[in-house]
C-alpha atoms as a PDB file:
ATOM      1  CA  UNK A   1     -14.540  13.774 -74.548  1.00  0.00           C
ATOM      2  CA  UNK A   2     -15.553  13.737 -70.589  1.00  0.00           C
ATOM      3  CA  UNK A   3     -14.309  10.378 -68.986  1.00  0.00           C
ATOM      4  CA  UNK A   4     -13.878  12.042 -66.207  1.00  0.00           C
ATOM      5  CA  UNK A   5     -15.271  10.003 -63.239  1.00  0.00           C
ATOM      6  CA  UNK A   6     -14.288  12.294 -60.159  1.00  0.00           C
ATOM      7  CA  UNK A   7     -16.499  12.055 -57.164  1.00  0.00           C
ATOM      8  CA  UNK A   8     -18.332   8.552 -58.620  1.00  0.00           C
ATOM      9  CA  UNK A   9     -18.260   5.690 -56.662  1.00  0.00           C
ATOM     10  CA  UNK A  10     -18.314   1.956 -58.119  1.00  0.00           C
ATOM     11  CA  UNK A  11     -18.727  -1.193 -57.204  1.00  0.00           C
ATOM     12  CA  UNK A  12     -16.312  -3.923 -59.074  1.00  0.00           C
ATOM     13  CA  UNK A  13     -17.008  -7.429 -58.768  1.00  0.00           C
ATOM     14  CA  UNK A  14     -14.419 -10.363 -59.352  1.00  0.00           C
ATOM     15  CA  UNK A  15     -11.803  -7.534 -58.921  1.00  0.00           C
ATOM     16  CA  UNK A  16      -9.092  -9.227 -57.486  1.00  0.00           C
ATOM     17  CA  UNK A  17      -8.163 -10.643 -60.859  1.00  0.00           C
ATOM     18  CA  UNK A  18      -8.651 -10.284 -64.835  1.00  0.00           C
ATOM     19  CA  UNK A  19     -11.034  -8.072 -65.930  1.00  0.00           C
ATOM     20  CA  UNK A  20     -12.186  -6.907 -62.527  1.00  0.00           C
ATOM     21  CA  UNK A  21      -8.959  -6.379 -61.440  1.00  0.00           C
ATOM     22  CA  UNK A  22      -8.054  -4.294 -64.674  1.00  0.00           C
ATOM     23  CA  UNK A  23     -11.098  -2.571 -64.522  1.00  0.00           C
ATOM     24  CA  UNK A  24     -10.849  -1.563 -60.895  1.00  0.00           C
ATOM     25  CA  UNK A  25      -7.699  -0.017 -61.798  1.00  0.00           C
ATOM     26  CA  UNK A  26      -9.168   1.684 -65.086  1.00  0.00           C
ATOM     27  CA  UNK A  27     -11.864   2.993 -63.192  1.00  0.00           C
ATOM     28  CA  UNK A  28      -9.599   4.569 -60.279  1.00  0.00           C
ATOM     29  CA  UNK A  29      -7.606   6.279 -62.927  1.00  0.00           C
ATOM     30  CA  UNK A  30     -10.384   8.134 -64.123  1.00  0.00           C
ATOM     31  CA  UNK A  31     -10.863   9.303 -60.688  1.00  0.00           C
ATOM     32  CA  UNK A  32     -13.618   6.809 -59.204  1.00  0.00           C
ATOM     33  CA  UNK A  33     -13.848   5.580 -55.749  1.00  0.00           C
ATOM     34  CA  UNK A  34     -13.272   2.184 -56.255  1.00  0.00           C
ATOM     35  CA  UNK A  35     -15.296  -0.612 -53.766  1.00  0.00           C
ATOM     36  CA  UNK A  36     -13.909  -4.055 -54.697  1.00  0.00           C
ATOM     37  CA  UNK A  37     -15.884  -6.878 -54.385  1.00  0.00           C
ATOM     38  CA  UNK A  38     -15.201 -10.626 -54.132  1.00  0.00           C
ATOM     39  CA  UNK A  39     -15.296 -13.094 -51.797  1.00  0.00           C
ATOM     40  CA  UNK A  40     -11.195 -13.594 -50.823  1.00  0.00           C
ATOM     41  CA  UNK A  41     -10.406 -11.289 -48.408  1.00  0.00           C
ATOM     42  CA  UNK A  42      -6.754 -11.605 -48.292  1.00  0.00           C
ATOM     43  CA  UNK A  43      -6.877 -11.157 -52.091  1.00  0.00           C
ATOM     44  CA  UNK A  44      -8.978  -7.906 -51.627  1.00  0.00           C
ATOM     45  CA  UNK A  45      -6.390  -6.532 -49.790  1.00  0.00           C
ATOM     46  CA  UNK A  46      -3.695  -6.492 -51.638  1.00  0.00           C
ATOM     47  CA  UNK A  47      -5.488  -5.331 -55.201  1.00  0.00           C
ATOM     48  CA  UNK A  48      -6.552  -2.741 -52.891  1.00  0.00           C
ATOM     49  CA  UNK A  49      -3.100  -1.532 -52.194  1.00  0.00           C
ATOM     50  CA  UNK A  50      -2.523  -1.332 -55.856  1.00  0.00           C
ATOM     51  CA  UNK A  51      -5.513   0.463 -56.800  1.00  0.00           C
ATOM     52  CA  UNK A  52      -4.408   4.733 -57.874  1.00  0.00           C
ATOM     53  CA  UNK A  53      -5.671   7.387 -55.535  1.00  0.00           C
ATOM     54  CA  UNK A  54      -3.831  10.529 -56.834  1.00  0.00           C
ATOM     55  CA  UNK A  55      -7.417  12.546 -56.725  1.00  0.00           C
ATOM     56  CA  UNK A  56      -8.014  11.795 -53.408  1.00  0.00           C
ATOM     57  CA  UNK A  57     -10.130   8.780 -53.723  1.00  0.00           C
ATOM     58  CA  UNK A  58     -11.032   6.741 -51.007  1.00  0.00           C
ATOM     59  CA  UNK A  59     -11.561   2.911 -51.732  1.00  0.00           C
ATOM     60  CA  UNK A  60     -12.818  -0.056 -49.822  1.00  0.00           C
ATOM     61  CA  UNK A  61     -13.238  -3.932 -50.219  1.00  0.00           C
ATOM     62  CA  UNK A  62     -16.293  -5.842 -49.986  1.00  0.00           C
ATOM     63  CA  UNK A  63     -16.374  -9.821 -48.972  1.00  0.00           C
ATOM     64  CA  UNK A  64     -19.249 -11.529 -50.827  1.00  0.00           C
ATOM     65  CA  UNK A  65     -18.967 -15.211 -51.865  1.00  0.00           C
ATOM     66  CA  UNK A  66     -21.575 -14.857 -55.333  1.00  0.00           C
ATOM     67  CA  UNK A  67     -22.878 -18.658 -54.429  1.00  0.00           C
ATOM     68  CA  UNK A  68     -24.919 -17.123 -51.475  1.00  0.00           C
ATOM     69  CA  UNK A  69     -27.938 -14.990 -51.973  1.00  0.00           C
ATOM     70  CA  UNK A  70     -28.898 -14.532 -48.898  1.00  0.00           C
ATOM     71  CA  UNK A  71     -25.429 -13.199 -48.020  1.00  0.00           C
ATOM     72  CA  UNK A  72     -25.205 -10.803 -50.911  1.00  0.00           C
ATOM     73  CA  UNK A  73     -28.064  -9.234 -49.546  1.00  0.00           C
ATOM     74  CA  UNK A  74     -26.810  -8.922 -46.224  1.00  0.00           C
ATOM     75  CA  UNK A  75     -23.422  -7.951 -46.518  1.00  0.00           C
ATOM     76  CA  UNK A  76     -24.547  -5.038 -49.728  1.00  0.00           C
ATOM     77  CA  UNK A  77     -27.187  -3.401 -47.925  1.00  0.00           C
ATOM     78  CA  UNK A  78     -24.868  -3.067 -44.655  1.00  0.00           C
ATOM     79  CA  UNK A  79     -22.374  -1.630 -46.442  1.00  0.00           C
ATOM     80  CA  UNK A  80     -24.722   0.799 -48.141  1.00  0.00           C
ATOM     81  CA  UNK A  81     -25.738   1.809 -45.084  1.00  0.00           C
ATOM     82  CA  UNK A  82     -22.613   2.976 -43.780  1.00  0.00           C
ATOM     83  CA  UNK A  83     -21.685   4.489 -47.366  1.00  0.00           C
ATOM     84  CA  UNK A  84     -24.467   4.711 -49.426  1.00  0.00           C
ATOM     85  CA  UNK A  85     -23.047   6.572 -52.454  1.00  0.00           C
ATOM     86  CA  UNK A  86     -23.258   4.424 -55.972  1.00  0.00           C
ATOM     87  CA  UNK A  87     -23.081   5.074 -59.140  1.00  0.00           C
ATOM     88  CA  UNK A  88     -21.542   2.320 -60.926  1.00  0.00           C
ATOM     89  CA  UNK A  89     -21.951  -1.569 -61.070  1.00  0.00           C
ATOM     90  CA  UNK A  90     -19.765  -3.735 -62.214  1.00  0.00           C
ATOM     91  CA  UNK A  91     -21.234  -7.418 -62.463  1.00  0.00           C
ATOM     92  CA  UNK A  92     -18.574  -9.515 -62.911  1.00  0.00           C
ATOM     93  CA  UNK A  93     -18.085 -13.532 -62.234  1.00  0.00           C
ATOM     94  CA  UNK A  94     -16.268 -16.168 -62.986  1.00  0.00           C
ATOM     95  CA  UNK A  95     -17.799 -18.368 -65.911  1.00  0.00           C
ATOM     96  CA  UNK A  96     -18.795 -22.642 -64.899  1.00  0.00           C
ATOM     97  CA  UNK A  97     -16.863 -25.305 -65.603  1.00  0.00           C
ATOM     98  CA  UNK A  98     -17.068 -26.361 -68.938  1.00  0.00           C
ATOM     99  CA  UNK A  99     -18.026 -29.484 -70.697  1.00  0.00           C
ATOM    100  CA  UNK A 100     -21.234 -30.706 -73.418  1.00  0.00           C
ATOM    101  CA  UNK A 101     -24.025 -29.098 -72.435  1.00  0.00           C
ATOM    102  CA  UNK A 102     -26.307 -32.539 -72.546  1.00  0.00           C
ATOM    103  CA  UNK A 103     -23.895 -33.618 -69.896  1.00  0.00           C
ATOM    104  CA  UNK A 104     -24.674 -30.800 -67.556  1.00  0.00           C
ATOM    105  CA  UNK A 105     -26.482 -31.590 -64.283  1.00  0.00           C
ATOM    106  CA  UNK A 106     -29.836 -29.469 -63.582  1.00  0.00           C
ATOM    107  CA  UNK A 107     -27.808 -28.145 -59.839  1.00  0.00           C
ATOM    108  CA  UNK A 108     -25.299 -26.690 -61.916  1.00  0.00           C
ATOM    109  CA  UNK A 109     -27.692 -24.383 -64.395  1.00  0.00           C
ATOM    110  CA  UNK A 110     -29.554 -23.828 -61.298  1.00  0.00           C
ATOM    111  CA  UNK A 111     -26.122 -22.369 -59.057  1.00  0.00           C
ATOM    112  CA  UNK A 112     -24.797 -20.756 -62.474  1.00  0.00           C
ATOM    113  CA  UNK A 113     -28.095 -18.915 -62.698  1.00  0.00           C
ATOM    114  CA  UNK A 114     -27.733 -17.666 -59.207  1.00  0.00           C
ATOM    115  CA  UNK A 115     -24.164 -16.781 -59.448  1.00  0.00           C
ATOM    116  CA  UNK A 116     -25.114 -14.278 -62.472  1.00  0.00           C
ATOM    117  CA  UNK A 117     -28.294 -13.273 -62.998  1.00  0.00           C
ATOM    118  CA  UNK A 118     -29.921 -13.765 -59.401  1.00  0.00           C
ATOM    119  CA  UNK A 119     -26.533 -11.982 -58.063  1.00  0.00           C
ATOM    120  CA  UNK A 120     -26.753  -9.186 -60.407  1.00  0.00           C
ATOM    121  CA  UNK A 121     -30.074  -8.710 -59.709  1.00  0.00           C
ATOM    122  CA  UNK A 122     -29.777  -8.564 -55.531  1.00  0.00           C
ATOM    123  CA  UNK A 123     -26.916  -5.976 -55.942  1.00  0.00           C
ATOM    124  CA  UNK A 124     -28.828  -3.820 -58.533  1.00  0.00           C
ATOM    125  CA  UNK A 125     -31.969  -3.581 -56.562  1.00  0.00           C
ATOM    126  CA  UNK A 126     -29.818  -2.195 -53.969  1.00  0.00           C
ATOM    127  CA  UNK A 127     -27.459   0.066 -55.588  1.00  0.00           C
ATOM    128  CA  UNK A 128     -30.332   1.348 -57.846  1.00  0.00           C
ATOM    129  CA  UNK A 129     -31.824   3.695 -55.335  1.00  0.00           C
ATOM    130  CA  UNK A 130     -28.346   5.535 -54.846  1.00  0.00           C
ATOM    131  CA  UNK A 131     -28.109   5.990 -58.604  1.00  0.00           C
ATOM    132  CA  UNK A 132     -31.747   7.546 -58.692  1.00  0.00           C
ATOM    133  CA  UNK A 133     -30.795   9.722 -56.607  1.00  0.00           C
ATOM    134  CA  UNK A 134     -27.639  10.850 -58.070  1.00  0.00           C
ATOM    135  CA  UNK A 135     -29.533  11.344 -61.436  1.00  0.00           C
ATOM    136  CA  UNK A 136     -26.490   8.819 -62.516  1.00  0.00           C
ATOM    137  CA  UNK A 137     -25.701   5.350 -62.805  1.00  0.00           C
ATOM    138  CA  UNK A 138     -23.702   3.274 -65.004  1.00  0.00           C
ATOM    139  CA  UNK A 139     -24.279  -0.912 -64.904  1.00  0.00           C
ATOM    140  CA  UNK A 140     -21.870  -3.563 -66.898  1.00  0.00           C
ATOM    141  CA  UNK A 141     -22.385  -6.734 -67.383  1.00  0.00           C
ATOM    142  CA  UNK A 142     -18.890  -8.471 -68.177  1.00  0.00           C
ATOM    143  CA  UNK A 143     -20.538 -11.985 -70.119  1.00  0.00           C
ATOM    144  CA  UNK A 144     -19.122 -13.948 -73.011  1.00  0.00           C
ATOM    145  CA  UNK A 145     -19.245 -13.572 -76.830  1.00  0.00           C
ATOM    146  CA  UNK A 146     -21.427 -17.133 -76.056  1.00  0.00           C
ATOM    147  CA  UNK A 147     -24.599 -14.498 -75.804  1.00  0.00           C
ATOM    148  CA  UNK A 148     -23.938 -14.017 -79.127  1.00  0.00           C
ATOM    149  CA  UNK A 149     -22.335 -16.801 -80.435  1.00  0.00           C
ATOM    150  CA  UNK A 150     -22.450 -20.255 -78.204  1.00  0.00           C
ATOM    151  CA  UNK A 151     -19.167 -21.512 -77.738  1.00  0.00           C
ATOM    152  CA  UNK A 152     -18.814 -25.163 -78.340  1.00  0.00           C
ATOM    153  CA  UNK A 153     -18.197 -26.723 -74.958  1.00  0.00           C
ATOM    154  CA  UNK A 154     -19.341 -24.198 -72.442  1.00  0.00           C
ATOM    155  CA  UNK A 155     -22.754 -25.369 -72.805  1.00  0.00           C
ATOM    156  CA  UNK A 156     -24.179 -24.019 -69.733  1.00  0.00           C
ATOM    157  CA  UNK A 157     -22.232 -20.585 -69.616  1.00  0.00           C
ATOM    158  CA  UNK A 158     -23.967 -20.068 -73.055  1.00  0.00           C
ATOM    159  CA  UNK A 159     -27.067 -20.180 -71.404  1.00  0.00           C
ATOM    160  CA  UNK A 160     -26.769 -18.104 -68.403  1.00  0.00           C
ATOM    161  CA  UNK A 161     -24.928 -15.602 -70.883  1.00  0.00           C
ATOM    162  CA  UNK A 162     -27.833 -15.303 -72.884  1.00  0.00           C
ATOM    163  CA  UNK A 163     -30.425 -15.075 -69.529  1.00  0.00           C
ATOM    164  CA  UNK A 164     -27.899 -12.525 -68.782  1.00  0.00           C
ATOM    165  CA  UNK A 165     -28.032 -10.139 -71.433  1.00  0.00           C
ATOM    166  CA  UNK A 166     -32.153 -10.288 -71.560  1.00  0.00           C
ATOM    167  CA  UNK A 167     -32.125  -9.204 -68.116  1.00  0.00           C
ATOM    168  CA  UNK A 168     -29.974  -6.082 -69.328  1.00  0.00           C
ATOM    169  CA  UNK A 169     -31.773  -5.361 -71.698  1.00  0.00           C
ATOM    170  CA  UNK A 170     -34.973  -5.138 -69.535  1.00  0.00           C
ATOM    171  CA  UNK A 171     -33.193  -3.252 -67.186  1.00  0.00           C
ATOM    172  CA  UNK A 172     -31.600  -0.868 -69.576  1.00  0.00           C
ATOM    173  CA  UNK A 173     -35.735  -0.189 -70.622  1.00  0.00           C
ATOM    174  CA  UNK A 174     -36.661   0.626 -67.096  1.00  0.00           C
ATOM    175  CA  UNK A 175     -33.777   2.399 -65.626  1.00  0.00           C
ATOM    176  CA  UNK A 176     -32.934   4.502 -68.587  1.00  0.00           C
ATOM    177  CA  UNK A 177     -35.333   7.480 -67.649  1.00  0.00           C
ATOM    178  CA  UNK A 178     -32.984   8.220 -64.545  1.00  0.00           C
ATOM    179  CA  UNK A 179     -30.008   9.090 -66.145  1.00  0.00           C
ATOM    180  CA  UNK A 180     -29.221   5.517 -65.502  1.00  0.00           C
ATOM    181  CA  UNK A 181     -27.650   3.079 -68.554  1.00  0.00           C
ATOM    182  CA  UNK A 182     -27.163  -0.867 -68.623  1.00  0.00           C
ATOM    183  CA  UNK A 183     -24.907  -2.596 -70.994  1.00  0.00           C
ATOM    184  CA  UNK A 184     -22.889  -5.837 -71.777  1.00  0.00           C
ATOM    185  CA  UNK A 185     -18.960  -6.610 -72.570  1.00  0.00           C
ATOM    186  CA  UNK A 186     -18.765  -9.606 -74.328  1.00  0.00           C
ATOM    187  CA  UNK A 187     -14.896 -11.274 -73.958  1.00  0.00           C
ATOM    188  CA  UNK A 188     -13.531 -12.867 -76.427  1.00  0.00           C
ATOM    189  CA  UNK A 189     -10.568 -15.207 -75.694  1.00  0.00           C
ATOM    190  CA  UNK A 190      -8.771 -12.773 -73.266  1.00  0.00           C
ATOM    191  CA  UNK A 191      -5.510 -13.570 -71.384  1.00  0.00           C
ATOM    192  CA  UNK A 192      -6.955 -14.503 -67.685  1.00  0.00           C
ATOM    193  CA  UNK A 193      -6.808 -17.469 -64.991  1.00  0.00           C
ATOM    194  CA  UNK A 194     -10.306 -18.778 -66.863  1.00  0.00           C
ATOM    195  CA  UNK A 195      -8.879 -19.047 -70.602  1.00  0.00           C
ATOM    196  CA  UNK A 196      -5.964 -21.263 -69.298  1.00  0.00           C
ATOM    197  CA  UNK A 197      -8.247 -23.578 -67.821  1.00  0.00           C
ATOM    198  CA  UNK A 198     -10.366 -24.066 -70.426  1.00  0.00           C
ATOM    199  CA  UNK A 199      -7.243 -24.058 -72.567  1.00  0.00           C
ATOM    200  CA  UNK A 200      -5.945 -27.051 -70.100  1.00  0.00           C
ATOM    201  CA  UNK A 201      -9.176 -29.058 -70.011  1.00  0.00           C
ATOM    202  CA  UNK A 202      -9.260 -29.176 -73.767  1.00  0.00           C
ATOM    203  CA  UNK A 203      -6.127 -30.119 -73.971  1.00  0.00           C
ATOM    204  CA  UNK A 204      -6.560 -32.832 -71.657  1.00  0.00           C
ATOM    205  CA  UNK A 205      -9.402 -34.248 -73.431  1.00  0.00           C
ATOM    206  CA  UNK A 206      -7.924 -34.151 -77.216  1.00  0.00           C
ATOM    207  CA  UNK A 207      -4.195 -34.900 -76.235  1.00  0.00           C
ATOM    208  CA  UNK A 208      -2.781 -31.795 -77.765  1.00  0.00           C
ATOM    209  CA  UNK A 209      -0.560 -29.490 -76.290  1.00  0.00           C
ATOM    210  CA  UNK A 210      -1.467 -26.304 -74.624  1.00  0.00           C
ATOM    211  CA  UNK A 211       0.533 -24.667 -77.077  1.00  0.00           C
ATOM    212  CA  UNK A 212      -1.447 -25.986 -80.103  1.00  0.00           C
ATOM    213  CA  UNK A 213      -4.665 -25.218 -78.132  1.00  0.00           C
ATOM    214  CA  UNK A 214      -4.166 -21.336 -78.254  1.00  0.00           C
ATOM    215  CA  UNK A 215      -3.067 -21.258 -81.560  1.00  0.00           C
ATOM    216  CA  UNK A 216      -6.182 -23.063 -83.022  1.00  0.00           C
ATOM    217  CA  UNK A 217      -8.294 -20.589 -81.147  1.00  0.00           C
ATOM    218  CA  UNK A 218      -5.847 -17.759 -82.596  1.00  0.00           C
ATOM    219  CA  UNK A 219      -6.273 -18.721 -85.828  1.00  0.00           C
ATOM    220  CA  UNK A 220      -9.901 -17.556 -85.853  1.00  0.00           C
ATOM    221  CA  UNK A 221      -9.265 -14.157 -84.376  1.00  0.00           C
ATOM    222  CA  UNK A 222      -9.053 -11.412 -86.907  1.00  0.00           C
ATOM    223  CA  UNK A 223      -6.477  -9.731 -85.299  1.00  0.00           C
ATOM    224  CA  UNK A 224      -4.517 -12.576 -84.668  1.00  0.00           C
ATOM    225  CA  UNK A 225      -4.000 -13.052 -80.878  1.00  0.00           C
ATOM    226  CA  UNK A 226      -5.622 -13.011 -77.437  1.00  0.00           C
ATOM    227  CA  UNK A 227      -7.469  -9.849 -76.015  1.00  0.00           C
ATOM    228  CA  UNK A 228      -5.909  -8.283 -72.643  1.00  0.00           C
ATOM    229  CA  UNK A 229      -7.976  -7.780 -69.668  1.00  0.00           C
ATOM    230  CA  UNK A 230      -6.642  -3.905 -69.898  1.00  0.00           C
ATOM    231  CA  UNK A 231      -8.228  -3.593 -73.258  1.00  0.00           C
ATOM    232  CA  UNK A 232     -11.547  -5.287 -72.083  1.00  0.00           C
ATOM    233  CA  UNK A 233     -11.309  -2.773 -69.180  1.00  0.00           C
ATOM    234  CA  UNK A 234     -10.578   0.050 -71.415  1.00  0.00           C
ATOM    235  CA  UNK A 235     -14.258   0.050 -72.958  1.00  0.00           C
ATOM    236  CA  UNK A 236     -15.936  -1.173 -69.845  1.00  0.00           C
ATOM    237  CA  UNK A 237     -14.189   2.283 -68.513  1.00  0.00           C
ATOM    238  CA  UNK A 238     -15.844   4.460 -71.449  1.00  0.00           C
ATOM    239  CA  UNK A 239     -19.199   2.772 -71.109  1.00  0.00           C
ATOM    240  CA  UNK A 240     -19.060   4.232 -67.236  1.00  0.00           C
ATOM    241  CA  UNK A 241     -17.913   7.427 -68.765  1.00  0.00           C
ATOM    242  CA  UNK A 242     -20.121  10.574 -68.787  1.00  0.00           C
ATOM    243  CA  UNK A 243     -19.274  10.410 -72.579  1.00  0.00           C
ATOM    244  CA  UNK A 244     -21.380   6.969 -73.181  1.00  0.00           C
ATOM    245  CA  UNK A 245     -24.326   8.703 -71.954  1.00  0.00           C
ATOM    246  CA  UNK A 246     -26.703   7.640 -74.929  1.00  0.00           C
ATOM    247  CA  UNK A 247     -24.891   4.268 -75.156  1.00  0.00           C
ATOM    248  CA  UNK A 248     -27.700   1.933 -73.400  1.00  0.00           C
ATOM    249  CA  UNK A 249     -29.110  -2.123 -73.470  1.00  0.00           C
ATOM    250  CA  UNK A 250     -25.901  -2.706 -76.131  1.00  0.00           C
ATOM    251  CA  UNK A 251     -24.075  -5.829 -76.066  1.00  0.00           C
ATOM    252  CA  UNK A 252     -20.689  -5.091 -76.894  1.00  0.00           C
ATOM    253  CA  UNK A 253     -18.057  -7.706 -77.970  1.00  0.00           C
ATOM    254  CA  UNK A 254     -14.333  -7.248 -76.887  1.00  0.00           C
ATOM    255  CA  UNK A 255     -12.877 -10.140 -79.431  1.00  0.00           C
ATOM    256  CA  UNK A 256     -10.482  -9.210 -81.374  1.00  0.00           C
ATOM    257  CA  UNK A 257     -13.407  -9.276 -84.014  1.00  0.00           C
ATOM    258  CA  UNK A 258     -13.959 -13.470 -83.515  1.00  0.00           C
ATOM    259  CA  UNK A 259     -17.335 -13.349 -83.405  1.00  0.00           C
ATOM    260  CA  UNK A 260     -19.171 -14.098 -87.046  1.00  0.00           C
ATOM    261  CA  UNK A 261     -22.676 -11.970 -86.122  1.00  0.00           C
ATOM    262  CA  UNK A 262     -23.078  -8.391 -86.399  1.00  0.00           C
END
């Protein structure tokens, strides 16, 4: 099987933690240049230090703040300039705060919307061209299992998720004749920074214990615990592969089998 990813650059956003942090790492193992992208420098940094380099790769940060269109415009098509290889995208962000869904103001579908799809769709309309060229490209949309399942409580997330993975798939119909394929992780409950605060603000609001939290979201997993953000990164890592070639507009859950729909 060819995973091999020598000489491929990619773009990871919300890498310096979680998923994008595991899959940065995942991705430089296979031999990618790795460009991390998020919006705390001083964070950057240091997962950049960490990031593997025995094949002589050579990889950079990128400061974008995912709240500001106008400067993920900017700051993507200057760096392109200076290095315009791509050939992988990574679209990655942090999920909104959670809460009932009729409780949700209209500002904060509008700046989850923005933060996602608008986001994803500024950085692929630059990186596309590269990957044209190249005859290769490789875009992942890390989402929720709420695309396929709505998760009680995350109203708004479930929303943008499922924006989200129609804009793949429309993507995934237009792209696919260049050798270029689109597709969608779906986490389950995985082991980051964002499951403990949901995990904190339920507890808050029922008066259980953080403890008893996780283990009534365990219960329902199939395999009986939390997913890893190395695992998640593991098939966002084949999906880039050479090998997923003919894998394209899929929506792939990484749950530990949790959700009930095919």
């Amino acid at each position: 099987m060819n995973l091999d990813l020598t000489g491929k650059t990619a773009f990871v956003c919300g890498s310096t933690q979680g998923i994008g942090k595991a899959t940065a790492i995942e991705l430089a193992l296979l031999g990618a240049n790795i460009t991390l992208v998020a919006r705390n420098e001083e964070k950057l940094k240091v997962v950049l230090n960490e990031l593997p380099h025995k094949k002589g790769q050579k990889h950079r940060y990128l400061v974008i703040d995912f709240s500001k269109a106008n400067q993920i415009k900017f700051r993507i098509e200057r760096h392109l300039s200076k290095y315009p290889e791509a050939h992988i995208l990574i679209n990655n962000t942090g999920g909104p705060v959670g809460g009932a869904v009729i409780d949700a103001s209209p500002e904060l579908f509008v700046q989850t919307f923005n933060e996602h799809v608008v986001s994803a769709q500024i950085l692929t309309q630059a990186i596309a061209p590269s990957m044209i060229k190249a005859g290769f490209g490789r875009i992942i949309n890390v989402t929720s299992i709420g695309m396929k399942q709505p998760i009680i409580g995350l109203g708004v997330s479930n929303t943008v998720r499922g924006a989200m993975g129609n804009w793949s798939k429309s993507m995934a119909n237009e792209l696919g004749k260049y050798g270029i394929t689109t597709n969608n992780v779906l986490p389950g409950y995985t082991t980051t920074a964002r499951l403990q605060k949901v995990n904190e603000m339920k507890a808050a609001s029922t008066g259980k214990s953080i403890a008893d939290v996780e283990q009534d979201l365990i219960k329902d997993i199939p395999i009986g615990r939390f997913t890893s953000p190395q695992e998640t990164a593991s098939v966002i890592a084949f999906l880039c592969s050479p090998a997923a070639a003919s894998v394209n507009g899929v929506s792939i859950p990484v749950d530990g089998g949790k959700t009930s729909s095919l």
